[in-house]
N, C-alpha and C. Protein backbone atom coordinates (compact mmCIF):
# COMPACT_ATOMS: atom_id res chain seq x y z
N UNK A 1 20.29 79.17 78.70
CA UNK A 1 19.97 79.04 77.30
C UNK A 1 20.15 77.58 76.88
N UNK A 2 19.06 76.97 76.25
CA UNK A 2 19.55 75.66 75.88
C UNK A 2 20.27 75.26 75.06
N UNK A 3 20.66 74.53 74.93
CA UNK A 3 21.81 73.91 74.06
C UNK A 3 21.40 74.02 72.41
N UNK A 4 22.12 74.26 71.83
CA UNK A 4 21.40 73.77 70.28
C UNK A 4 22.07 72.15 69.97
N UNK A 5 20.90 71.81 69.57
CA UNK A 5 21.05 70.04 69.03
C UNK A 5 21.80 70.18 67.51
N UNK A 6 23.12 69.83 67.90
CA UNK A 6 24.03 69.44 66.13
C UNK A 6 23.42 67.87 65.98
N UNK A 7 22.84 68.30 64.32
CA UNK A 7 22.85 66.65 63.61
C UNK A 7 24.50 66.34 63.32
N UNK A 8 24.12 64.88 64.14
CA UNK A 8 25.36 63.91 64.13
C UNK A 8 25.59 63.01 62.98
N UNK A 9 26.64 63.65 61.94
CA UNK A 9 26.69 62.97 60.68
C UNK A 9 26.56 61.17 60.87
N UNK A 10 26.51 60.60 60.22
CA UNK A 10 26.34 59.01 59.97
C UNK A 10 27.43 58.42 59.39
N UNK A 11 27.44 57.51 59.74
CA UNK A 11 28.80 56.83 59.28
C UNK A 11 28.02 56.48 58.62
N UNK A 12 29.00 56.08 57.48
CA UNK A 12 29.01 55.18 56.20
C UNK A 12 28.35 53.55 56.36
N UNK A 13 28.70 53.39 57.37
CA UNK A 13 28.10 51.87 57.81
C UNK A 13 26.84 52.08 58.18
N UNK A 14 26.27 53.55 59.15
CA UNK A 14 24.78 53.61 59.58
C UNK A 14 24.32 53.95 58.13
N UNK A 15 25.13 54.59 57.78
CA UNK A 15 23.76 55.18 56.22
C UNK A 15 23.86 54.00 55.25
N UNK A 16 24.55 52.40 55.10
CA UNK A 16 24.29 51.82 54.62
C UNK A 16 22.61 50.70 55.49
N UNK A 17 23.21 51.00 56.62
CA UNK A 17 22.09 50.23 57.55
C UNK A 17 20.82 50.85 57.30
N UNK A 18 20.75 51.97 57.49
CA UNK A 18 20.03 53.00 57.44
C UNK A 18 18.50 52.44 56.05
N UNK A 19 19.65 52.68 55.09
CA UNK A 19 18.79 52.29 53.94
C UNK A 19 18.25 50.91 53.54
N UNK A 20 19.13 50.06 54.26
CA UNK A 20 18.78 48.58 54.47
C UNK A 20 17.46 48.30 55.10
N UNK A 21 17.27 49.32 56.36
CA UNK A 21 16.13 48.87 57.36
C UNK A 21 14.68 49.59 56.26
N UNK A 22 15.27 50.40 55.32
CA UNK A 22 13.63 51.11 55.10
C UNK A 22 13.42 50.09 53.69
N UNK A 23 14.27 49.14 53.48
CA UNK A 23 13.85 47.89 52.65
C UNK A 23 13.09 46.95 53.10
N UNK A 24 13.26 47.11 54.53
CA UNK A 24 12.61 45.80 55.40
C UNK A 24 11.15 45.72 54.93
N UNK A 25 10.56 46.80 55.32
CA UNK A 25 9.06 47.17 54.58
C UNK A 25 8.71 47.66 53.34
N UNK A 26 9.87 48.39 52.40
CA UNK A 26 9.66 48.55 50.96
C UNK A 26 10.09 47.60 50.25
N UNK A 27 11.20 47.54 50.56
CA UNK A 27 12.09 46.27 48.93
C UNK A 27 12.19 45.05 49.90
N UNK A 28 11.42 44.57 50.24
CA UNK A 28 11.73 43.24 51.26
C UNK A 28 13.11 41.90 50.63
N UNK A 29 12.28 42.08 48.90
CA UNK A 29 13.46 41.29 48.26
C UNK A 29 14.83 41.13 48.49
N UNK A 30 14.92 42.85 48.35
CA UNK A 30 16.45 43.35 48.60
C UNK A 30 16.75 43.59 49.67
N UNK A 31 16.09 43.44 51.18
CA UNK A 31 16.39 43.66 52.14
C UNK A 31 16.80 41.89 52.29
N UNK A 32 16.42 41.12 51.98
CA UNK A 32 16.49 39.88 52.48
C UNK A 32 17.85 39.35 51.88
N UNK A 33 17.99 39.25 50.23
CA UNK A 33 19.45 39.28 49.76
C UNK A 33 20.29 40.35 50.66
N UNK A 34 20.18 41.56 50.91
CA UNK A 34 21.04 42.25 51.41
C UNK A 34 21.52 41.60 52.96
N UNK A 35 21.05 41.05 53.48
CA UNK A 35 21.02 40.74 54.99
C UNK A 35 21.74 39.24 54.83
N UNK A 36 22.03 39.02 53.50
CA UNK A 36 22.71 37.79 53.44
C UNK A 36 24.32 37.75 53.92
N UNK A 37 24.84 39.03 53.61
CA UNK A 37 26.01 39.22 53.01
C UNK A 37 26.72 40.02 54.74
N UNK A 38 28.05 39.95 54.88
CA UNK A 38 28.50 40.68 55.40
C UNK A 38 28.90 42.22 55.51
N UNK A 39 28.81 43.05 56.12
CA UNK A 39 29.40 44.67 55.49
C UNK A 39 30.86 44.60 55.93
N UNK A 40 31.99 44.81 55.24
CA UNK A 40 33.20 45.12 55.41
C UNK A 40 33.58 46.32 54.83
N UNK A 41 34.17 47.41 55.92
CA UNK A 41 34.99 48.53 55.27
C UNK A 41 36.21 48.25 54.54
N UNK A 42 36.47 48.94 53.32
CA UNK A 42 37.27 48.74 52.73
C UNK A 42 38.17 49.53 52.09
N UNK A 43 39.30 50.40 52.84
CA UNK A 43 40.00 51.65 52.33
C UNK A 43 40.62 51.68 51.00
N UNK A 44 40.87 50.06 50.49
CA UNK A 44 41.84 49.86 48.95
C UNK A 44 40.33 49.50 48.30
N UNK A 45 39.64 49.25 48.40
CA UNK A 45 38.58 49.62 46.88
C UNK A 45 38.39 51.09 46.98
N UNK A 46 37.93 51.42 45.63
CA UNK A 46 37.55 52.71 45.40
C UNK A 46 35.89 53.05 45.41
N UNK A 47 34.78 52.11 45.43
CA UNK A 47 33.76 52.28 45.13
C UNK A 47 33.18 50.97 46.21
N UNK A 48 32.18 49.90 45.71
CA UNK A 48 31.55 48.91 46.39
C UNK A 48 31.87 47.76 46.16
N UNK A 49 31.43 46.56 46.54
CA UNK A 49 32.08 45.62 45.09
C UNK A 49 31.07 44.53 46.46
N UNK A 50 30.74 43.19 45.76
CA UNK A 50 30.24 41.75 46.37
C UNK A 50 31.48 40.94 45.96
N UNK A 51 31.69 40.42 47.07
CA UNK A 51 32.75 39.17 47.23
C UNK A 51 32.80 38.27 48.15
N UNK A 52 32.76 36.83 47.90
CA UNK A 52 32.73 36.23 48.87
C UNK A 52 31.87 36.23 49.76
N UNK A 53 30.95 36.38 49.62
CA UNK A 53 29.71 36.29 51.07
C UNK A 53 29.78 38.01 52.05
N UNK A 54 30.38 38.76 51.18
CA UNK A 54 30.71 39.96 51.81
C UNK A 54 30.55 41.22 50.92
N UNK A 55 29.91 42.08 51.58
CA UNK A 55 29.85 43.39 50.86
C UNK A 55 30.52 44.46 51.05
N UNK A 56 31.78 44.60 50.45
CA UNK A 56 33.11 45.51 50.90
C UNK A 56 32.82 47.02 50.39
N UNK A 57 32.81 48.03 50.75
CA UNK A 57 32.84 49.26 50.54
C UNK A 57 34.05 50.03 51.12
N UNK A 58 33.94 51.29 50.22
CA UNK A 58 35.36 52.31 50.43
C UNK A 58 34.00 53.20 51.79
N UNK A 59 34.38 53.26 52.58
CA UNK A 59 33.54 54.58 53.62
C UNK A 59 33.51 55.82 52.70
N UNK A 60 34.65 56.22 52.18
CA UNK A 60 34.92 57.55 51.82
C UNK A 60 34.06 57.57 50.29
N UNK A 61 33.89 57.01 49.53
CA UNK A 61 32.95 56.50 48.74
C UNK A 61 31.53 56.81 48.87
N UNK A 62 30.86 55.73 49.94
CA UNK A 62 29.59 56.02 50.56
C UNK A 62 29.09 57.31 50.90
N UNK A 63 30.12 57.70 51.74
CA UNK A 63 30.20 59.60 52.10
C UNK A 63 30.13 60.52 51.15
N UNK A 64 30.98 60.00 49.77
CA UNK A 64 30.46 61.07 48.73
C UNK A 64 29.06 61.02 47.87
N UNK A 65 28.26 60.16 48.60
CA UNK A 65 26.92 60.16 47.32
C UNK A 65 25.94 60.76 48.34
N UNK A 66 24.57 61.41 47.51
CA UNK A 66 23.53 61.55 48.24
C UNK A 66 23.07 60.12 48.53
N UNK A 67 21.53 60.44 49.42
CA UNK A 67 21.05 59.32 49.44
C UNK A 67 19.98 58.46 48.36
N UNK A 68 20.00 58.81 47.85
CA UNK A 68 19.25 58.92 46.51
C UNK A 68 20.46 57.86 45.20
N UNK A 69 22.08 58.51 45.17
CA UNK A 69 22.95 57.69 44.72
C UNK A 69 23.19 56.51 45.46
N UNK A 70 23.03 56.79 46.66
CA UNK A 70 23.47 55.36 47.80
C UNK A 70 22.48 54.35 47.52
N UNK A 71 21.31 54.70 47.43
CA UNK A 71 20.51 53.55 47.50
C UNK A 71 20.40 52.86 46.14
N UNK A 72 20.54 53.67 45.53
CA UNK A 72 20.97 53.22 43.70
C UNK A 72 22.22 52.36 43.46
N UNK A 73 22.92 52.53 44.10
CA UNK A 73 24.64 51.75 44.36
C UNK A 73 23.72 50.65 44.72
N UNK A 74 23.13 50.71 46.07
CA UNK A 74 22.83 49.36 47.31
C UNK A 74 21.78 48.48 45.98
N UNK A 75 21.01 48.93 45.33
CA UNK A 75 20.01 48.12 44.93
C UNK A 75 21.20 47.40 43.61
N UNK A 76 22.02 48.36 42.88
CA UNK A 76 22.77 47.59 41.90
C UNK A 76 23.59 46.53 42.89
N UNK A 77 24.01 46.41 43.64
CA UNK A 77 24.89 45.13 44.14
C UNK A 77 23.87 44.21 45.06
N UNK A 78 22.69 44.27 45.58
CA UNK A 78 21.75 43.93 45.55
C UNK A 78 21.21 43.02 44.29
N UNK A 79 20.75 43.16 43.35
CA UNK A 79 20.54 42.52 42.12
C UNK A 79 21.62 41.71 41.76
N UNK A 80 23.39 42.17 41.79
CA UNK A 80 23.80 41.36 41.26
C UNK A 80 23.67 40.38 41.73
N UNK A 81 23.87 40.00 43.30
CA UNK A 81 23.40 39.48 44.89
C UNK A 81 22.57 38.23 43.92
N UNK A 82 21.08 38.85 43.76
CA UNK A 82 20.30 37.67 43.20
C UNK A 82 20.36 37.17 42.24
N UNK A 83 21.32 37.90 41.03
CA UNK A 83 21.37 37.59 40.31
C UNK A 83 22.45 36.58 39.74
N UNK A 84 22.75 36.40 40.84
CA UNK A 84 24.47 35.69 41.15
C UNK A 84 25.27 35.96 40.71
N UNK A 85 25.89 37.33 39.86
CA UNK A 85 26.43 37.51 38.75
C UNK A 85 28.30 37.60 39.65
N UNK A 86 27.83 37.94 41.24
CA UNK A 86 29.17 37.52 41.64
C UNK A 86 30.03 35.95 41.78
N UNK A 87 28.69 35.47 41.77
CA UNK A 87 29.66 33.75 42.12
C UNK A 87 29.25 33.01 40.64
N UNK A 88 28.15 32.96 40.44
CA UNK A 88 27.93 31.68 39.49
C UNK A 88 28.21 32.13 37.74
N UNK A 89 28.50 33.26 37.76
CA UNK A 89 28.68 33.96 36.37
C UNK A 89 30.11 34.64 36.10
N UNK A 90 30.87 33.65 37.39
CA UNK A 90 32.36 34.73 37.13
C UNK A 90 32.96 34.02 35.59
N UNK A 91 33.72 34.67 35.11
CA UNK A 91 34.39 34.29 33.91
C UNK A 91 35.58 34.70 33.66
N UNK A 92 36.41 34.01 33.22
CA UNK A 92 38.05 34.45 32.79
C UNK A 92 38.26 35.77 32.82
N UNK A 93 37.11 36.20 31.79
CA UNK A 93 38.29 38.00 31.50
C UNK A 93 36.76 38.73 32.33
N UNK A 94 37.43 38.82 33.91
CA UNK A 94 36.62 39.30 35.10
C UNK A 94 36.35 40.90 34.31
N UNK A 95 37.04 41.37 33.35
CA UNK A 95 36.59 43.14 33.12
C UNK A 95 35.59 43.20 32.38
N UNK A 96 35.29 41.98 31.47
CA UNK A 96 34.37 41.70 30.40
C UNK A 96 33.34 41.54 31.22
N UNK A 97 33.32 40.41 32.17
CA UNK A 97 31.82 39.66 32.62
C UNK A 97 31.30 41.02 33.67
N UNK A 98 31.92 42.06 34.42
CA UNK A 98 31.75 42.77 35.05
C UNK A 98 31.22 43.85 34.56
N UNK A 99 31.34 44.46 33.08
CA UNK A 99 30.81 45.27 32.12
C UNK A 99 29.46 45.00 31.72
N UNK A 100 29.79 43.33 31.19
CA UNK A 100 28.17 43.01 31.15
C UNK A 100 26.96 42.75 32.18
N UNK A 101 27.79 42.87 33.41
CA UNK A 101 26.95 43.01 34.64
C UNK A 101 26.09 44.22 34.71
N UNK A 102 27.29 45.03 34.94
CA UNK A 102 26.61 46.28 34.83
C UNK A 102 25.23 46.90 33.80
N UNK A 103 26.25 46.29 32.68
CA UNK A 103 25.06 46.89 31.02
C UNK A 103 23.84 46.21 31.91
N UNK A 104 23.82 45.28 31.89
CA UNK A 104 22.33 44.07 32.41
C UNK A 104 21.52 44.96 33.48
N UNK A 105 22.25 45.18 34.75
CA UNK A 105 22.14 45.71 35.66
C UNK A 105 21.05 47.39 35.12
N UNK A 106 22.00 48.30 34.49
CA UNK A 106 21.51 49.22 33.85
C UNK A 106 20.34 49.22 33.03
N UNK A 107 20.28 48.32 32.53
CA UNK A 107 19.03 48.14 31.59
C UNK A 107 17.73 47.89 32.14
N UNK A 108 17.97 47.12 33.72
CA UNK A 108 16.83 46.88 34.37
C UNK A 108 16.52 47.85 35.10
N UNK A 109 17.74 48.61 35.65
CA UNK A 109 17.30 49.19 37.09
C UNK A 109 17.10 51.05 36.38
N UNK A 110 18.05 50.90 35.52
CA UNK A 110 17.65 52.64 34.59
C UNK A 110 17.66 53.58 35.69
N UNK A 111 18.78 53.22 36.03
CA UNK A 111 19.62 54.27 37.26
C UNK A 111 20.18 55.51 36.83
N UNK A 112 20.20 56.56 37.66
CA UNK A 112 20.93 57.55 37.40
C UNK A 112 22.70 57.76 37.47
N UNK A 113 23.04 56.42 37.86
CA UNK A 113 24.77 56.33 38.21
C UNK A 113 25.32 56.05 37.06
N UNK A 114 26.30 56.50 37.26
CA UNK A 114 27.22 56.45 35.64
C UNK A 114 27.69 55.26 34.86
N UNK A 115 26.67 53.94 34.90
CA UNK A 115 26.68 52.60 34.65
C UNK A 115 26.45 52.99 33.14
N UNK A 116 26.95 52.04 32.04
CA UNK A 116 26.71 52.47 30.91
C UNK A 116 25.63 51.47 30.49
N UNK A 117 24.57 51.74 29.14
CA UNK A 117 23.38 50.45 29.07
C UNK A 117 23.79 50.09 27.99
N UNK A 118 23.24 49.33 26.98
CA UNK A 118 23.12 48.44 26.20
C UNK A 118 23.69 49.38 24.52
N UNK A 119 23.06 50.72 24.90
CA UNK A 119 22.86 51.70 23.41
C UNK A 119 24.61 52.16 23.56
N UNK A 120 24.88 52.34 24.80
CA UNK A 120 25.75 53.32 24.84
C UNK A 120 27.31 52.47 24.40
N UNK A 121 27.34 51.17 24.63
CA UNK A 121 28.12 50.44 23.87
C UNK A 121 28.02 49.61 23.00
N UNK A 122 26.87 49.49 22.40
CA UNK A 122 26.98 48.22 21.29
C UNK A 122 26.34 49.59 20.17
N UNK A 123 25.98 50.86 20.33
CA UNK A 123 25.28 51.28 19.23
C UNK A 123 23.88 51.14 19.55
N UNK A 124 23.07 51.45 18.47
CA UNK A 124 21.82 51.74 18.07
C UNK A 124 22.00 50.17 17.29
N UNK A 125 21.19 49.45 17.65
CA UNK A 125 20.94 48.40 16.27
C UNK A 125 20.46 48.73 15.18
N UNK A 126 19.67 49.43 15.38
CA UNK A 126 18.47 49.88 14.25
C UNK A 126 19.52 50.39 13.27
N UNK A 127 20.02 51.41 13.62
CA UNK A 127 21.46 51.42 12.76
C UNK A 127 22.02 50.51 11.86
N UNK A 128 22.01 48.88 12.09
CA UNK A 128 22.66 48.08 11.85
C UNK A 128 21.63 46.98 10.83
N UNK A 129 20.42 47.25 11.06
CA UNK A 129 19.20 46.55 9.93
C UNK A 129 18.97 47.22 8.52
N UNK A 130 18.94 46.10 8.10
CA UNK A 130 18.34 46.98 6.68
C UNK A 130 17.32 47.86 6.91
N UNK A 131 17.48 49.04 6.13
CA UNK A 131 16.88 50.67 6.09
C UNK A 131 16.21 51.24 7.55
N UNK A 132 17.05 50.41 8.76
CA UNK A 132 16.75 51.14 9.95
C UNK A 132 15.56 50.39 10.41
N UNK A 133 15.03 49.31 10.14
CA UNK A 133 13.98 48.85 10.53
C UNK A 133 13.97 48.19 11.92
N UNK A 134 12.88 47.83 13.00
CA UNK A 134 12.97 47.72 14.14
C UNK A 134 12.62 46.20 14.20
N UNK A 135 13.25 46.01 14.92
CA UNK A 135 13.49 44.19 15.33
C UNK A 135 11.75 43.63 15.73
N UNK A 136 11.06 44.22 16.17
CA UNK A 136 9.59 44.40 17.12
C UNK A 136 8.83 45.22 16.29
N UNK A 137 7.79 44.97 15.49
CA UNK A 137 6.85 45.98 14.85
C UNK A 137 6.38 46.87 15.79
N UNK A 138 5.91 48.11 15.98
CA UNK A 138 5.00 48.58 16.91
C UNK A 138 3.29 48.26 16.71
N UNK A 139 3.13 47.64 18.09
CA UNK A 139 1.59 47.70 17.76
C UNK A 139 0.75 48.49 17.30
């Protein structure tokens, strides 16, 4: 009787590779920033983070998202990547400039991860104009 073939789960490092290589031919952008950076496992972060020429992740982290959240993670630290928001935009109060990373981040990429956008902390502006009026007429 032949054997039955078990799928061999992926490490956290292949399923980051994984999604890296199907950038090579889709998101070339982000495959090319991504290929800049080093991958380091990282058991004391809790989530992902860019530092230093290095892209540190928790394994156990990676392991809890589909692939669908993973690649949504990879493209947000990706962007920040080009966006330099790790080196050339650091600022004193690192919780502040890291919030507004994100908001920024969120607003472009309109991800499904629990990043907050622009409405969800500053309000509704429209709120904030006389009789609710919109900053932009509609055409």
């Amino acid at each position: 009787m032949p054997q039955k073939l078990m799928a061999q789960k992926l490490t956290a490092r292949e399923r980051l590779r994984r999604i890296a290589e199907i950038w090579f031919l889709r998101e070339p952008l982000l495959f090319g920033v991504w290929m800049t950076h080093q991958l380091l496992a990282s058991s004391h972060l809790q989530t992902i983070r860019v530092n230093h020429g290095q892209i540190e992740y928790n394994p156990r982290f990676i392991d809890s998202l589909n692939p669908h959240e993973l690649e949504q993670a990879m493209q947000f630290e990706a962007t920040r990547i080009l966006l330099r928001h790790p080196y050339s935009r650091r600022k004193e109060n690192s919780e502040r400039s890291y919030l507004a990373s994100n908001i920024t981040l969120q607003e472009y990429l309109q991800s499904s991860l629990p990043f907050p956008n622009a409405q969800d902390v500053f309000g509704d502006i429209r709120s904030r104009l006389p009789g609710g009026a919109a900053l932009i007429s509609p055409p």
